[in-house]
Protein backbone atom coordinates (compact mmCIF):
# COMPACT_ATOMS: atom_id res chain seq x y z
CA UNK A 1 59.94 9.58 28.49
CA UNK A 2 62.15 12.31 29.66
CA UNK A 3 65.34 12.21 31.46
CA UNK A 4 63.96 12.32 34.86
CA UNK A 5 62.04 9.58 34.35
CA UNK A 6 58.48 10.90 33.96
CA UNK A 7 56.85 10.37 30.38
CA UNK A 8 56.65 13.55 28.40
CA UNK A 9 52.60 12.97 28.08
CA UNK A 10 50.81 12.57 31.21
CA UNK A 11 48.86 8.86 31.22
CA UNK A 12 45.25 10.79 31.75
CA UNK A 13 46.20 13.28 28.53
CA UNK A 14 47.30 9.79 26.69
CA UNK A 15 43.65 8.37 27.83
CA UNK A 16 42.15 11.84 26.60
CA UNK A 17 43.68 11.18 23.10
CA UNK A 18 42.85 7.67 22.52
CA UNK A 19 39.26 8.49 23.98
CA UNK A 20 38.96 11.17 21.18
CA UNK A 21 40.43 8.75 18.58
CA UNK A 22 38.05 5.69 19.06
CA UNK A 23 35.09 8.56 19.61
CA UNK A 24 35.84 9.56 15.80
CA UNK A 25 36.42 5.73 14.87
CA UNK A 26 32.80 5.40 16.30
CA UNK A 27 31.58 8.29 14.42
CA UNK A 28 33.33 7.21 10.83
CA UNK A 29 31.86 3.60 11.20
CA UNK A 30 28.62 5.21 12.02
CA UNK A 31 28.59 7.24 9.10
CA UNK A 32 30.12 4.78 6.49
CA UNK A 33 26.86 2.43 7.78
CA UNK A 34 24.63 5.05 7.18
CA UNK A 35 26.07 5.72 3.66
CA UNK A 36 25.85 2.12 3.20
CA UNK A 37 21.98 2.04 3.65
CA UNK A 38 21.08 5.03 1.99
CA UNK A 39 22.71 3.43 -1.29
CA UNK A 40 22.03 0.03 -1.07
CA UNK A 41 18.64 0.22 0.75
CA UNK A 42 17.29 2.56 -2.35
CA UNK A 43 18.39 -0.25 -4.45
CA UNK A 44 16.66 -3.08 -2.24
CA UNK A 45 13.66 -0.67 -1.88
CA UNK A 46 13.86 -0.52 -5.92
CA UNK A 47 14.04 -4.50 -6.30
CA UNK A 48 10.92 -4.73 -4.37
CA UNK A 49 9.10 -2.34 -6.05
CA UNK A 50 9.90 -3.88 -9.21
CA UNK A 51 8.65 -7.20 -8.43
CA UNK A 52 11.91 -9.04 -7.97
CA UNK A 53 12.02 -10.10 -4.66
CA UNK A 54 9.67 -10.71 -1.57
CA UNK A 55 8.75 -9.21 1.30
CA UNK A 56 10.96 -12.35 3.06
CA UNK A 57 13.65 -11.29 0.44
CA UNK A 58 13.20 -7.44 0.94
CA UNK A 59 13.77 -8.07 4.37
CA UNK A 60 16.17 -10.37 4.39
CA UNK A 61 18.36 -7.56 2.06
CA UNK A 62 17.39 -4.49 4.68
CA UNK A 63 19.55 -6.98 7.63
CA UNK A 64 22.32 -7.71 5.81
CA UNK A 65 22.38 -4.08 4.94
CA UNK A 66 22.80 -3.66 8.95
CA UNK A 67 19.20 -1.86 9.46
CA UNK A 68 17.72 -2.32 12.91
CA UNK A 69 15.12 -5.01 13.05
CA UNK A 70 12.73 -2.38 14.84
CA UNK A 71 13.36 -0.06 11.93
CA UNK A 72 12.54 -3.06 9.26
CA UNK A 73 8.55 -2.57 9.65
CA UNK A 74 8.77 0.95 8.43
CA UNK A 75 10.36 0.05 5.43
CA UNK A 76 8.68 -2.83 4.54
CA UNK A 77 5.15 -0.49 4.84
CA UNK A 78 7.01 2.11 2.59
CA UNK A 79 8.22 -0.43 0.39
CA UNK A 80 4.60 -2.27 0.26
CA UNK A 81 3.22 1.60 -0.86
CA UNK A 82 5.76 2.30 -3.24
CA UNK A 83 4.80 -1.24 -4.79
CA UNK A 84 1.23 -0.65 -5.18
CA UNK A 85 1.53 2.35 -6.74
CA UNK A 86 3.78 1.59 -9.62
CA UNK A 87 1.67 -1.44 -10.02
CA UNK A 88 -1.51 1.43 -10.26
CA UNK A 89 0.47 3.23 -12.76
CA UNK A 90 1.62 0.30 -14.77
CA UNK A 91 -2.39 -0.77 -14.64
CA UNK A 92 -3.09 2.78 -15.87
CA UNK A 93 -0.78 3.13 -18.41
CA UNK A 94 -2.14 -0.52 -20.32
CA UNK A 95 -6.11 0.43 -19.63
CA UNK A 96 -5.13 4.60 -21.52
CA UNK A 97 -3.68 2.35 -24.29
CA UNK A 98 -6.46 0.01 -24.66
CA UNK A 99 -8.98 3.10 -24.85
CA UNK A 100 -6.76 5.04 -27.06
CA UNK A 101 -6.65 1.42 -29.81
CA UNK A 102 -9.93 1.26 -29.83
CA UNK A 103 -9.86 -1.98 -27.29
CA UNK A 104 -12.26 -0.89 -24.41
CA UNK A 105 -14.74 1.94 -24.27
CA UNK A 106 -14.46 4.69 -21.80
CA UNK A 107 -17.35 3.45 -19.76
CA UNK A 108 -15.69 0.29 -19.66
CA UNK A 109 -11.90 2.46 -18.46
CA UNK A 110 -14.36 3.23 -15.93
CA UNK A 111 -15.27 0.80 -14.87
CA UNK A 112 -11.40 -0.61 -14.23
CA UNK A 113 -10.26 2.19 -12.65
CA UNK A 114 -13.26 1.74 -9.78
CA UNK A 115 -12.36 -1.89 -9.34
CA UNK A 116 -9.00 -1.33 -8.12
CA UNK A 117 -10.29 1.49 -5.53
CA UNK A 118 -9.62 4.54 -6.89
CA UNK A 119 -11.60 7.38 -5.78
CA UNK A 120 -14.98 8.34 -7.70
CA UNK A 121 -13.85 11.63 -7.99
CA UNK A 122 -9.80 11.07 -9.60
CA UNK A 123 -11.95 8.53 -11.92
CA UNK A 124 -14.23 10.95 -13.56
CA UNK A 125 -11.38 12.98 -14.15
CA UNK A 126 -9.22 10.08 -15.78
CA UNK A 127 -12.42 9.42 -17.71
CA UNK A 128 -12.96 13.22 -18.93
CA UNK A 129 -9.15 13.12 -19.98
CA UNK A 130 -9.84 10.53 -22.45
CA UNK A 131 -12.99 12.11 -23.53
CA UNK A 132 -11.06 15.33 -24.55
CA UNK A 133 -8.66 13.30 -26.37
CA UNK A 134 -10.86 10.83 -28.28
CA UNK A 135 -13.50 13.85 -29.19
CA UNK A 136 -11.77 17.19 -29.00
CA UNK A 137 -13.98 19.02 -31.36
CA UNK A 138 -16.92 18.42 -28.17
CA UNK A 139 -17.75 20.28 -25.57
CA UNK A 140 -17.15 18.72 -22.19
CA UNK A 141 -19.25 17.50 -19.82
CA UNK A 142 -18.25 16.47 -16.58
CA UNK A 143 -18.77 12.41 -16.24
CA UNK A 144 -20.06 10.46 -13.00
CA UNK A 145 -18.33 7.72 -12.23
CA UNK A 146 -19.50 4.15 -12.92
CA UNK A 147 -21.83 2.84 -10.50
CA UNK A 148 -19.79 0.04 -8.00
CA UNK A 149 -21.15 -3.62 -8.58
CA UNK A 150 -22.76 -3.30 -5.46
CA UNK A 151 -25.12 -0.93 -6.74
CA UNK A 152 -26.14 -2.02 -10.09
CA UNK A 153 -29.43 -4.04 -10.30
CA UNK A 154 -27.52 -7.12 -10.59
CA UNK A 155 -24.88 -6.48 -7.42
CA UNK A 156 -28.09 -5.68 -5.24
CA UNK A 157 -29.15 -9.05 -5.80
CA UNK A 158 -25.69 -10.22 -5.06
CA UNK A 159 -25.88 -8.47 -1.80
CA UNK A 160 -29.32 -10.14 -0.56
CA UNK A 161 -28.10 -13.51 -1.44
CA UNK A 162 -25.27 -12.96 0.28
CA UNK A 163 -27.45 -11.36 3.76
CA UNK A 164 -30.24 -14.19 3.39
CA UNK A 165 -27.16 -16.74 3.30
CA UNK A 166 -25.67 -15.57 6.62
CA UNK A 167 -29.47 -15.40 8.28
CA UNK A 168 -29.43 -18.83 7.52
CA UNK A 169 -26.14 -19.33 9.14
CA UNK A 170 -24.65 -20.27 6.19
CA UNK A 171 -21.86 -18.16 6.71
CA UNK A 172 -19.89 -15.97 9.56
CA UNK A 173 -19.78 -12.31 10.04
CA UNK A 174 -16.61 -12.10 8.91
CA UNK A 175 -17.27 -13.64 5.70
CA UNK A 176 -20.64 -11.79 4.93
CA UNK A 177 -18.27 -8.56 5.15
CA UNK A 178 -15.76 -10.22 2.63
CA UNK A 179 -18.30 -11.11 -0.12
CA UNK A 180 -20.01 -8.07 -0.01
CA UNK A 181 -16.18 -6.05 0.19
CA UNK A 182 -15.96 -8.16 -3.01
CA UNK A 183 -19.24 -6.34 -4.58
CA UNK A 184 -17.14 -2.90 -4.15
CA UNK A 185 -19.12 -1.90 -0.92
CA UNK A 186 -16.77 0.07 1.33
CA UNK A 187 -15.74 -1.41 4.32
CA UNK A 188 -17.38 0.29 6.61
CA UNK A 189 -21.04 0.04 5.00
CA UNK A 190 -20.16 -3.90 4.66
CA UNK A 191 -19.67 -3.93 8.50
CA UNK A 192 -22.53 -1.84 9.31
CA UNK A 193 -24.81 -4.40 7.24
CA UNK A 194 -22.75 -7.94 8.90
CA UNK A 195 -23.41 -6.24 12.39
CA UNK A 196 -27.17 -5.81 11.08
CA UNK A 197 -27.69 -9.26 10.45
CA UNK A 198 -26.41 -10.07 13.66
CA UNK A 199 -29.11 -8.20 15.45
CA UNK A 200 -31.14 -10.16 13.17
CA UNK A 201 -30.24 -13.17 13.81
CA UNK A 202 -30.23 -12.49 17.88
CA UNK A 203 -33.60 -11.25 17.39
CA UNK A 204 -34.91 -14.27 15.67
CA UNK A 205 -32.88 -16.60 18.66
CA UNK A 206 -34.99 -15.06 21.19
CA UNK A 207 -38.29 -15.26 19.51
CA UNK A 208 -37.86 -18.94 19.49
């Protein structure tokens, strides 16, 4: 305070300065947070992926690393990606082994690769890769896919089994379209053919 009684800073400079000072507090904490996530949340994102916690746990581990619940859902869909692809790879990795012992044939690689969904196109080209491996001194030919279940001889008889059943009412729409999902039919052919038996079955309602 000086001598005549008035202090040296003014009160609204003082308010100024402290103002300033918790602004950059705010801003330090903010960033500290944000470093916090970025290291910890790679390693909870990692844990996930690797099969050693939940999605309860994974969660769990994102809030106590201070990430915003509305945030969490993100994350959890980017951790549930991340998931099933190293499981793909780790699936891919065993099946090239077994083919390259002597354990499956490539028809039968094939064949493993379509069951967990990947596309016909990425599975000819795994196939082919094998192919030139196994029998380099032959000329390549590109390979079709294996048919899905759905439309081998046998899976087409799984398929009118499955329609008759639900004309019969022995099962719902929604569980036509799950058994025939489970033949390999694409989702939006199974629906087509559940909403066709519907019309069906209206049809044969009103004839009676």
């Amino acid at each position: 305070m000086a001598d005549d009684g008035k202090p040296v800073i003014p009160a609204a400079t003082i308010k100024k300065i402290d103002a300033y000072w918790r602004a950059g507090l705010q801003r330090q904490t903010a960033t500290e947070t944000e470093e916090l996530r970025g290291a910890f949340g790679t390693v909870a994102r990692g844990r996930f992926r690797e099969g050693l916690t939940t999605e309860d746990q994974f969660t769990d581990e994102l809030r106590m690393l201070n990430y915003p619940d509305e945030d969490i859902p993100k994350y959890l869909a980017a951790g549930r990606l991340e998931y099933s692809l190293d499981l793909f790879r780790d699936l891919l990795a065993a099946w090239r082994d077994a083919v390259r012992q002597g354990n499956i044939d490539i028809d039968q690689y094939g064949k493993l690769l379509a069951e967990v969904g990947l596309v016909p196109e990425r599975v000819a080209g795994y196939m082919l890769r094998e192919v030139a491996r196994l029998k380099p001194g032959e000329t390549l030919t590109v390979i079709g896919p294996p048919k899905a279940y759905y439309e081998t001889d046998a899976g087409k008889l799984y398929v009118d089994t499955v329609r008759r059943a639900r004309r019969k009412l022995l099962m719902t729409h929604d569980y036509e379209i799950s058994k025939l999902l489970e033949a390999g039919m694409p989702i939006d052919q199974a629906t087509a053919v559940a909403n066709n038996d519907d019309i069906r079955l209206a049809e044969k309602g009103t004839e009676e």
